[in-house]
Protein backbone atom coordinates (compact mmCIF):
# COMPACT_ATOMS: atom_id res chain seq x y z
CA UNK A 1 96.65 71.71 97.32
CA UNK A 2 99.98 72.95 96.58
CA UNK A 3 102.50 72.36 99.46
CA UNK A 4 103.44 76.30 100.58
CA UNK A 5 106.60 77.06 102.12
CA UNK A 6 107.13 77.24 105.45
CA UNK A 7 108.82 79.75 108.32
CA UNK A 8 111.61 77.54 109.49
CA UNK A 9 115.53 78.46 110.68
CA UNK A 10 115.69 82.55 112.41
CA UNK A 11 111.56 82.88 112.35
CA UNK A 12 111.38 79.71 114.67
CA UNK A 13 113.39 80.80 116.73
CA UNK A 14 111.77 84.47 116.77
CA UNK A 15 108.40 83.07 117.30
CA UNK A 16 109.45 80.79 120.36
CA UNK A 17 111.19 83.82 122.02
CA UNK A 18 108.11 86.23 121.55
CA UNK A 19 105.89 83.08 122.68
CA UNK A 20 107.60 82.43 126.33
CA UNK A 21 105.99 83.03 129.01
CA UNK A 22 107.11 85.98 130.32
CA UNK A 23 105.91 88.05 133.54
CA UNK A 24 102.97 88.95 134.09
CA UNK A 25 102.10 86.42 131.07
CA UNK A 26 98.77 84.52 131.56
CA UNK A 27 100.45 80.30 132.47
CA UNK A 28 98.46 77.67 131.15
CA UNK A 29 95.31 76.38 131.51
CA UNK A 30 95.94 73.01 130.41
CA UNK A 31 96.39 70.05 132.66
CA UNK A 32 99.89 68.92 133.48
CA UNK A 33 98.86 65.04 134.05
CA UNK A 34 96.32 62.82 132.19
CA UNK A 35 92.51 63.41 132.63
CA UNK A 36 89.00 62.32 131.43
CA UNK A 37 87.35 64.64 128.45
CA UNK A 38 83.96 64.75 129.46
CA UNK A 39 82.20 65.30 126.24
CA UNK A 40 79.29 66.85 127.99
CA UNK A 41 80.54 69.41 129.77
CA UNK A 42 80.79 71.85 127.13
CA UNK A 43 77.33 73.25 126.65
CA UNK A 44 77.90 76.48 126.59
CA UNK A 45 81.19 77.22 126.26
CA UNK A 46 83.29 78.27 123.44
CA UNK A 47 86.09 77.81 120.93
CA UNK A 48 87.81 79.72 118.78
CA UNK A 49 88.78 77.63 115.53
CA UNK A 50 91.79 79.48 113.04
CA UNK A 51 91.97 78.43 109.70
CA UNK A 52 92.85 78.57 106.82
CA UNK A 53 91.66 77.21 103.54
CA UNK A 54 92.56 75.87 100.43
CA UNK A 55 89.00 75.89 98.76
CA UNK A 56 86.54 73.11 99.06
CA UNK A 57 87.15 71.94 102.01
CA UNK A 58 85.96 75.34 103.88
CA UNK A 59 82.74 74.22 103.52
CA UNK A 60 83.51 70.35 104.78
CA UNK A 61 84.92 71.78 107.61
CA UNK A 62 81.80 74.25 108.61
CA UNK A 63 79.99 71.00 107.71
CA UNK A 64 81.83 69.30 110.58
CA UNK A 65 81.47 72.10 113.06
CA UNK A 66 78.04 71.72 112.77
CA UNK A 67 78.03 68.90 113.91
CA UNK A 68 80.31 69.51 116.55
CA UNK A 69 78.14 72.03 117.93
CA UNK A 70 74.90 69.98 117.92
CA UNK A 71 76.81 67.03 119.65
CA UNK A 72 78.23 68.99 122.58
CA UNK A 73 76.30 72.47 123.09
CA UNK A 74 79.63 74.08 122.33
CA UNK A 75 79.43 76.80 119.81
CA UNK A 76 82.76 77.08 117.55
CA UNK A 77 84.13 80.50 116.22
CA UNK A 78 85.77 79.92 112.93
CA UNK A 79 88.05 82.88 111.99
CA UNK A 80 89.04 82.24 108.21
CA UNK A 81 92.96 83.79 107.79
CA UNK A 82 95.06 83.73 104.76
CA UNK A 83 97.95 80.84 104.92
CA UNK A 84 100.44 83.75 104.12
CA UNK A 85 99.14 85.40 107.32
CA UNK A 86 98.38 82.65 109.21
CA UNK A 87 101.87 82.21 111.64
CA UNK A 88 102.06 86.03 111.98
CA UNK A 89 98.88 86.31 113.16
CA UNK A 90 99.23 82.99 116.08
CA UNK A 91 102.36 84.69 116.91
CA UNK A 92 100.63 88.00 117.61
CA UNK A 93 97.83 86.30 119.44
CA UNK A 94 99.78 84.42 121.69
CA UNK A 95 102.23 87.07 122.76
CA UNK A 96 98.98 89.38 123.50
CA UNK A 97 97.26 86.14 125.69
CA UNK A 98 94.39 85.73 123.58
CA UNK A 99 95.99 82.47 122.12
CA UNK A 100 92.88 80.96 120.08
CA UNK A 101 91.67 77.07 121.73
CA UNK A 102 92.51 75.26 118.16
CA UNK A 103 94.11 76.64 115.00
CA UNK A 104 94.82 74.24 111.59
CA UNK A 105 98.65 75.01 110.92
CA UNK A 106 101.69 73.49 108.42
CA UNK A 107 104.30 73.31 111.14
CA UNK A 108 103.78 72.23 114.81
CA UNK A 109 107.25 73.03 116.01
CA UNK A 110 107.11 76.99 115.52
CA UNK A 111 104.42 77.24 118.67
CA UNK A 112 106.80 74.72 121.05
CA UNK A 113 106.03 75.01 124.53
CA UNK A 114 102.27 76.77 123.11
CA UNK A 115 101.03 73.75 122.34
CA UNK A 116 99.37 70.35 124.44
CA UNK A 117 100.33 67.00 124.38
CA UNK A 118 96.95 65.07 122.95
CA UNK A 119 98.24 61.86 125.17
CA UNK A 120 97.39 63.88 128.54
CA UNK A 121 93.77 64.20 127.20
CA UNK A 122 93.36 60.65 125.18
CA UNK A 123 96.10 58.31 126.24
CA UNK A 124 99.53 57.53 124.59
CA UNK A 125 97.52 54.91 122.67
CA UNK A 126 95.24 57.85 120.43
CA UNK A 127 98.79 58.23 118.34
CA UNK A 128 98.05 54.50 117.24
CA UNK A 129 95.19 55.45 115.55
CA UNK A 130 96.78 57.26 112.74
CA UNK A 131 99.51 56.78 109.43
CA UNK A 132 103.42 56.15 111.15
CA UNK A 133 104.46 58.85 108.46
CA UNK A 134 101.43 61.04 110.02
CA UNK A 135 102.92 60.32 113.43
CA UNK A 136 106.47 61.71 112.45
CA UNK A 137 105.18 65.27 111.62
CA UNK A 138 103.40 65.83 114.81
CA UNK A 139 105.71 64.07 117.36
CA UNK A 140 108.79 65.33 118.69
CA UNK A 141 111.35 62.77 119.93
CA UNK A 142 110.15 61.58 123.50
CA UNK A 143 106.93 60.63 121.54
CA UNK A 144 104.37 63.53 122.84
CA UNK A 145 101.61 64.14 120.21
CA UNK A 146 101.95 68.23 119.81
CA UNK A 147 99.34 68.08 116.64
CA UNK A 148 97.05 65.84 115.18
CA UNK A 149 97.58 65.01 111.89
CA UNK A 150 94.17 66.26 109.82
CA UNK A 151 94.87 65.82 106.33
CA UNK A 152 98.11 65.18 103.78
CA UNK A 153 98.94 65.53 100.44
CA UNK A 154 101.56 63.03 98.07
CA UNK A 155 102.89 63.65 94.72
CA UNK A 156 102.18 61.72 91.78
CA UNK A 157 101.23 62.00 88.24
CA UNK A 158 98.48 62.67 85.95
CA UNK A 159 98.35 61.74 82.35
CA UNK A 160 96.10 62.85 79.33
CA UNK A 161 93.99 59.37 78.89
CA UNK A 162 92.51 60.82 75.28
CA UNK A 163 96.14 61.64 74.63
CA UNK A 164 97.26 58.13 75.62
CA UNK A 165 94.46 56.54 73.42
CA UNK A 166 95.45 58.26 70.37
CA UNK A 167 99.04 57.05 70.62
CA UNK A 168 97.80 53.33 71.31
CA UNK A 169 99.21 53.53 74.78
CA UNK A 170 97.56 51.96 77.66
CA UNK A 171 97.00 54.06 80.59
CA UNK A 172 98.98 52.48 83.50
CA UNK A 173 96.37 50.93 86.08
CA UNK A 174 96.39 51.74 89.81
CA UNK A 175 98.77 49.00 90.85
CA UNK A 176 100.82 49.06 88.03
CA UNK A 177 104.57 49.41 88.58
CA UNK A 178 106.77 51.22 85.69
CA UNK A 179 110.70 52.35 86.23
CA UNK A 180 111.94 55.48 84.73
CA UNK A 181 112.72 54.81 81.72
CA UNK A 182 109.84 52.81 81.03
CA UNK A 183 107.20 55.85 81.65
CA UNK A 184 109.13 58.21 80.26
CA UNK A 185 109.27 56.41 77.08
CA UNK A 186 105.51 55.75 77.32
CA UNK A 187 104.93 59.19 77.75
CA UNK A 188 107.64 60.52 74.76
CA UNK A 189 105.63 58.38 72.68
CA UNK A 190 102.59 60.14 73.69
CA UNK A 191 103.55 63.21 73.13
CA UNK A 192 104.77 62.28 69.40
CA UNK A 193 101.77 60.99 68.17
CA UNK A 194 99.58 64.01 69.28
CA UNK A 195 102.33 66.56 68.49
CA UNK A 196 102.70 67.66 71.86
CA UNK A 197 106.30 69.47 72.61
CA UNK A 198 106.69 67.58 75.60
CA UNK A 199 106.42 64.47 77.35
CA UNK A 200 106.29 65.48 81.00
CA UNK A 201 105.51 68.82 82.74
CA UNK A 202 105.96 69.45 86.62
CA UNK A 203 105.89 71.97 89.34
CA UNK A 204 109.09 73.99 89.64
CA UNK A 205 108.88 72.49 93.47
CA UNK A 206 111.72 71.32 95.69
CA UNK A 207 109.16 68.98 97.15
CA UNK A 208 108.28 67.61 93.64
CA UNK A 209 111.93 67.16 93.01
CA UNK A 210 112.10 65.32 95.92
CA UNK A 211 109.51 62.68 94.75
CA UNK A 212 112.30 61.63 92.01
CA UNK A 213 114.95 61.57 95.10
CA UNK A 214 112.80 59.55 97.07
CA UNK A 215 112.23 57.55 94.22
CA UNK A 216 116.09 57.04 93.56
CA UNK A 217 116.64 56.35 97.25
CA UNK A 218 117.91 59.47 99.10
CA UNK A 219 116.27 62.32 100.82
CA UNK A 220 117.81 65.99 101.32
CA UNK A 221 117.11 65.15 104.98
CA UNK A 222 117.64 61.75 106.64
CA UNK A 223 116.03 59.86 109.33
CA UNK A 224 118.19 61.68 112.30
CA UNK A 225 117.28 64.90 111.09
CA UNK A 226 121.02 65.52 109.56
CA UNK A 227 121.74 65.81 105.66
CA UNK A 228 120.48 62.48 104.23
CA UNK A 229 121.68 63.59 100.73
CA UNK A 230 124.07 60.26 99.25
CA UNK A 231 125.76 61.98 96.57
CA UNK A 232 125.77 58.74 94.11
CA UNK A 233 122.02 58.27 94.41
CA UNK A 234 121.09 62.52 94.07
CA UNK A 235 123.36 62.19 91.51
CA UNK A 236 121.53 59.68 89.35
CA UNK A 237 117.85 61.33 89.99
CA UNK A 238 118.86 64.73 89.31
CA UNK A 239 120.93 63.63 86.31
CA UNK A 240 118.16 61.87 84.78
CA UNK A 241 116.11 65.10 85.65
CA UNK A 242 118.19 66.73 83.87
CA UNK A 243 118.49 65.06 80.94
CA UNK A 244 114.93 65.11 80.88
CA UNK A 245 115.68 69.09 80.42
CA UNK A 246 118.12 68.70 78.09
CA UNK A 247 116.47 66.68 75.35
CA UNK A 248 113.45 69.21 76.32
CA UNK A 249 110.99 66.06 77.22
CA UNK A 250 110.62 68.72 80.07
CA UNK A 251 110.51 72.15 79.14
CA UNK A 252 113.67 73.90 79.97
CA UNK A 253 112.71 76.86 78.88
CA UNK A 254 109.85 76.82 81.78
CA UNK A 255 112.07 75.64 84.30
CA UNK A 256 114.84 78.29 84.04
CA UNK A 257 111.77 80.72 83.96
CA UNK A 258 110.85 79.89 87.54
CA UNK A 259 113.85 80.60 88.82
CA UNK A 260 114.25 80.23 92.49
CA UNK A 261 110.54 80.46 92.65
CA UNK A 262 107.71 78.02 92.81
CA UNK A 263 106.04 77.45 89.43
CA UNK A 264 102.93 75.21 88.15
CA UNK A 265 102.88 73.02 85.56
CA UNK A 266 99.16 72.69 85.68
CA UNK A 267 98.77 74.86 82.66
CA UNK A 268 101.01 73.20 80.12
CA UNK A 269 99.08 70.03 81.17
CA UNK A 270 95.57 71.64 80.46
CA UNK A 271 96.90 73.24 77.41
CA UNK A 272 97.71 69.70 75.72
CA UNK A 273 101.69 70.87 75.91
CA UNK A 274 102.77 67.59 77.64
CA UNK A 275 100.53 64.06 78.21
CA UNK A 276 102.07 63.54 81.86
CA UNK A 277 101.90 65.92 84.70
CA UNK A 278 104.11 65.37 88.00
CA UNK A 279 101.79 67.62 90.99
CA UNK A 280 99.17 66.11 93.48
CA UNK A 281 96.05 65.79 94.77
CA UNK A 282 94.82 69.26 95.26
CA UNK A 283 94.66 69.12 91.34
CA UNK A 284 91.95 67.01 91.09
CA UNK A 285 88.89 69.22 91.88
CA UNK A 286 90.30 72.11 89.84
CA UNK A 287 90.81 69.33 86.77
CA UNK A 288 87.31 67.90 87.18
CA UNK A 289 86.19 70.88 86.51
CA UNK A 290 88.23 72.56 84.38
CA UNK A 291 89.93 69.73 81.83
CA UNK A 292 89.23 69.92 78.06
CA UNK A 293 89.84 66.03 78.02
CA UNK A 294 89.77 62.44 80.00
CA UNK A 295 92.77 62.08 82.62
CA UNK A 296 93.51 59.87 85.25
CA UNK A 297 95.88 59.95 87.99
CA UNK A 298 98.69 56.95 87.79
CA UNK A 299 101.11 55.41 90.14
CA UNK A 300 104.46 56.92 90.35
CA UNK A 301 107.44 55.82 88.58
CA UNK A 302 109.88 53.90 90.29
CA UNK A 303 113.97 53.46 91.07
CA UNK A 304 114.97 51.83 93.81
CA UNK A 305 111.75 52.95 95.47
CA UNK A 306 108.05 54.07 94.57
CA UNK A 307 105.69 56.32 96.17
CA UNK A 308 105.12 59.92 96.09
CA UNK A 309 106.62 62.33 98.32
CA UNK A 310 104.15 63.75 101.14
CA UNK A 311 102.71 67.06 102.67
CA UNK A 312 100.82 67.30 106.05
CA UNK A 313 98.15 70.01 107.43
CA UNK A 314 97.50 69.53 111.16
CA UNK A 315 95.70 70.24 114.15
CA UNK A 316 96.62 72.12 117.29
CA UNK A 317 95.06 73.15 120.57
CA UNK A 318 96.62 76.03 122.42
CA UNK A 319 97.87 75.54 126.02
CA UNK A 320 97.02 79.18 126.98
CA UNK A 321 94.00 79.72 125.20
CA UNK A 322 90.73 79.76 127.71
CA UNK A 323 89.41 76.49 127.18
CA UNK A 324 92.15 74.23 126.28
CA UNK A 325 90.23 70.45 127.15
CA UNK A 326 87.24 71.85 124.27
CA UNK A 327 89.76 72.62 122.10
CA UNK A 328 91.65 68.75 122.46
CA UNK A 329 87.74 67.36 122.76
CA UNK A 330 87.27 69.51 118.95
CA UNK A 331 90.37 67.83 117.53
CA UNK A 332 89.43 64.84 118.55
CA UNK A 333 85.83 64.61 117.47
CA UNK A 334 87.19 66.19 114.47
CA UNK A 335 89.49 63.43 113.44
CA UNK A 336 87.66 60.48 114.31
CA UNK A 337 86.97 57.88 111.31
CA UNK A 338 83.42 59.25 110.61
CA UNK A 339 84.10 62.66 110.98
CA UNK A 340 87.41 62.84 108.81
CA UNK A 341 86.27 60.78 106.41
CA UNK A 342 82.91 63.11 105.54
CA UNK A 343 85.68 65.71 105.17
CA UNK A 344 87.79 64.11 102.82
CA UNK A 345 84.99 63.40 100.78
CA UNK A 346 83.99 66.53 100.58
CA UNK A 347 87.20 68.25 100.45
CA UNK A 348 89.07 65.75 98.54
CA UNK A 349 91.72 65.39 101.02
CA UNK A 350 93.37 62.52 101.87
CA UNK A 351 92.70 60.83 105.34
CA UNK A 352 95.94 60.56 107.67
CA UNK A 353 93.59 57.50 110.01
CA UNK A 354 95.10 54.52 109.64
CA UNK A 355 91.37 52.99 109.25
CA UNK A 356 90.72 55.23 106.50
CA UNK A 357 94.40 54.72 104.60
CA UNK A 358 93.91 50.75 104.31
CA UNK A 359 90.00 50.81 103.50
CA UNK A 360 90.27 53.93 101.21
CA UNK A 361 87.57 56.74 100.73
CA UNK A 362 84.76 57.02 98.55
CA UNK A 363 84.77 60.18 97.07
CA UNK A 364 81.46 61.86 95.27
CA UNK A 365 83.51 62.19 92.04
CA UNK A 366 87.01 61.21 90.54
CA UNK A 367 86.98 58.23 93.43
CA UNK A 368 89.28 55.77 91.25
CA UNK A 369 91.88 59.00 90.96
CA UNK A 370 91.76 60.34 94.77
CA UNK A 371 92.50 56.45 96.08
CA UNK A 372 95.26 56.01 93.68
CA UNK A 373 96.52 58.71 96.05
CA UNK A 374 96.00 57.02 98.97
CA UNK A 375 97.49 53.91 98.13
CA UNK A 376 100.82 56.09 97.19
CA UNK A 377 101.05 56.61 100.71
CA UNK A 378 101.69 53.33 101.99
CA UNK A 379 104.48 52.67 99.17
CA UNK A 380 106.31 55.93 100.34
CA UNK A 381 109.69 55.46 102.27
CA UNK A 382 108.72 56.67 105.85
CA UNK A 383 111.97 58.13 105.94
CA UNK A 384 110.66 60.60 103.45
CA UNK A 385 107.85 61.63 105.89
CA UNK A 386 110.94 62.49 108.50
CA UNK A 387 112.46 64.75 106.31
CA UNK A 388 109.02 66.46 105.31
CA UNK A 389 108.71 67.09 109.01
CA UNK A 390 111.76 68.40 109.39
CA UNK A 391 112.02 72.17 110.24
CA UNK A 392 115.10 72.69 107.74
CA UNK A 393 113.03 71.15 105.46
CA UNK A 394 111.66 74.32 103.38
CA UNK A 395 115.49 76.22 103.40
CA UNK A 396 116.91 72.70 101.47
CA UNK A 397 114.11 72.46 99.48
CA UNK A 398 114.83 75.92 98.38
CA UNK A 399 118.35 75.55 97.81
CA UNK A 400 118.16 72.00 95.76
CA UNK A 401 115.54 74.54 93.32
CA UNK A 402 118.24 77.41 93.29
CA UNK A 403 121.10 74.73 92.98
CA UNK A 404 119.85 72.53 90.27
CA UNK A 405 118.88 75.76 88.43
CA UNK A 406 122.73 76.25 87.87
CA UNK A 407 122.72 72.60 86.14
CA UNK A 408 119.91 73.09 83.75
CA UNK A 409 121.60 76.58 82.79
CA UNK A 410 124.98 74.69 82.32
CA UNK A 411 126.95 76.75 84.87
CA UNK A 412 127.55 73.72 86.54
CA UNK A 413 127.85 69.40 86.64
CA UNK A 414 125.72 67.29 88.31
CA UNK A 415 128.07 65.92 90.93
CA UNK A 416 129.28 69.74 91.86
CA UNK A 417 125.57 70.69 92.62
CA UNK A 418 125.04 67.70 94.87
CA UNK A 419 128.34 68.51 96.49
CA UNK A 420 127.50 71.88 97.16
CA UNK A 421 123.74 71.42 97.66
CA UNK A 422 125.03 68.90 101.05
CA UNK A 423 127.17 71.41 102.45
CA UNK A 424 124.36 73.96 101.99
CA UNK A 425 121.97 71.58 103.91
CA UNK A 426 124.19 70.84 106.89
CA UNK A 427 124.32 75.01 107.34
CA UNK A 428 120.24 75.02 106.93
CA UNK A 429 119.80 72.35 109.58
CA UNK A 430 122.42 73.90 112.30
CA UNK A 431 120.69 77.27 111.86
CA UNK A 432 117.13 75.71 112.26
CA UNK A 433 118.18 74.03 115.63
């Protein structure tokens, strides 16, 4: 599942104006204090459920709803919206009043003062139960869970196993630790012996560039939500980025292409252009399908740190909607270790449970490659979870893309980029306050 870009900056701030309660506004219907969830008092009643999907897990999820509605006598209205259309269309419904009960969203923070606190309805302990790098997308600072984390993604590579055969290279196993240098000159010697043009394709994505910041030990967006950018340590990742470019190990060609754009490297990787692909997840149903040869999915490479860099759907339940307790009760039932884990299975997501993360998932197919993912999670810095959350997050991603671009085309060094890319970031956070 590719990480889409979200409304952050001038449209928060738009959608929390035309979300405030004005006169004449219905007020809430959720409970200011603590209370009981009564699991079976909803026969009868109803929620409405607004999603949006990123293929198999639509059916997972009416899977789950099933059950949902067998267990309580509720019956669940799932309305199906496109992600592109997805915050224009809350906005519209909770300026009208007819603010859905539940909705699966990217960004908690653009429905502030919309949304419940899950610790009136299950106790300040329920955060416990999930992933600390979970926990800092859905909290704000005083702690109150505003969303329940249902699902995440983290970066990390795929390589060409029949390609790595050929060359006489072993594959690197799921604990296996490899710097830089080492993997790319695994994968350059890959690519020689089967006459591929390069040794490493990747998404044109400023969260995928962020996995190799991560990896050197700096994020565009530090732990107290200012610029977390160190200008040595950017320095070194995108310079050996870029060199990468350079020598065309990674096409350059495709990367100026993108321009400020998001771009896939999914189909050099199919097409046998490059033995190592930098994405996620999401990749793996559409490979298992679709692949003309054996892959695998392979720890990250790492600098001063490992780990991928992460991506987080969640759940929230709408304070003005008609039934707010059903929808908390359908989050709730909907993320508990049973019921997320039949999900993920079927989805191929990867759990956000704390339960789940340690024990793993066993998957139907490709089991070995979707808990390579999971165990990338608890390597990650949880710093790079904070800046993920972050609602300047999307604006510096954007800008390191459009900034970097100026390197690869030569217009300018290394050092200038990361100088201008941190005074660009400070801007993008004070306008997203």
């Amino acid at each position: 599942m590719r990480l889409r870009a979200r409304l952050v900056g001038l449209i928060a701030a738009g959608l929390l104006a035309a979300t405030a309660c004005a006169p004449g506004e219905p007020e809430s219907n959720a409970p200011t204090g603590p209370i009981t969830v009564d699991f079976k008092s909803f026969q009868g009643k109803r929620l409405t459920y607004v999603y949006f999907t990123d293929g198999p897990d639509l059916d997972a999820t009416k899977t789950a709803i099933a059950g949902f509605e067998k267990e309580t006598g509720a019956t669940v209205d799932l309305q199906v919206v496109p992600f592109a259309q997805l915050n224009t269309a809350l906005q519209a419904r909770i300026a009208s009043g007819t603010a859905p009960e539940v909705a699966r969203v990217q960004d908690w923070y653009l429905y502030r003062g919309e949304v419940i606190d899950f610790a009136n309805y299950f106790g300040k302990s329920y955060a416990d139960e999930f992933t600390d790098g979970a926990l800092a997308v859905t909290r704000d600072k005083e702690g109150r869970l505003y969303a329940v984390p249902s699902d995440q993604t983290i970066n990390g590579p795929f390589v060409n196993a029949d390609a790595f055969a050929k060359a006489g290279v072993p594959v690197p196993g799921p604990t296996d630790k490899r710097t830089w240098p080492e993997f790319m000159a695994d994968a350059t010697k890959v690519a020689q012996a089967n006459g591929m043009p390069f040794a490493l394709t990747m998404d044109v994505s400023g969260n995928r560039l962020s996995t190799i910041l991560s990896h050197y030990g700096t994020t565009l967006i530090g732990a107290d939500g200012e610029v977390g950018l160190d200008q040595a340590k950017a320095e070194q990742a995108l310079g050996m980025v870029n060199d990468l470019l350079q020598t065309n190990k990674l096409s350059k060609d495709f990367w100026l292409g993108a321009g400020t754009s998001y771009k896939g490297g999914n189909e050099a990787f199919l097409a046998g252009q490059a033995p190592v692909y930098l994405s996620g997840p999401w990749q793996v149903g559409s490979f298992a399908k679709s692949a003309p040869f054996a892959w695998a999915t392979v720890p990250n490479p790492c600098a001063a740190e490992c780990g991928g860099f992460p991506g987080m759907k969640m759940m929230v339940a709408f304070a003005r909607s008609k039934e707010p307790t059903l929808g908390a009760a359908f989050v709730q039932w909907m993320n508990r270790a049973e019921n997320q884990r039949e999900i993920d299975k079927a989805a191929f997501w990867l759990p956000t449970r704390k339960d789940l993360v340690a024990a793993g998932v066993q998957y139907p197919s490709r089991d070995a490659d979707m808990n390579t993912f999971i165990r990338q999670i608890e390597v990650t810095p949880s710093v790079d979870f904070v800046a993920a959350a972050s609602p300047a997050f999307t604006g510096a991603a954007n800008a390191l893309i459009k900034e970097f671009a100026k390197v690869v085309a030569g217009q300018e060094s290394v050092a200038t980029c990361v100088t201008n890319l941190r005074a660009q970031i400070a801007d993008i956070i004070k306008a997203s306050k």
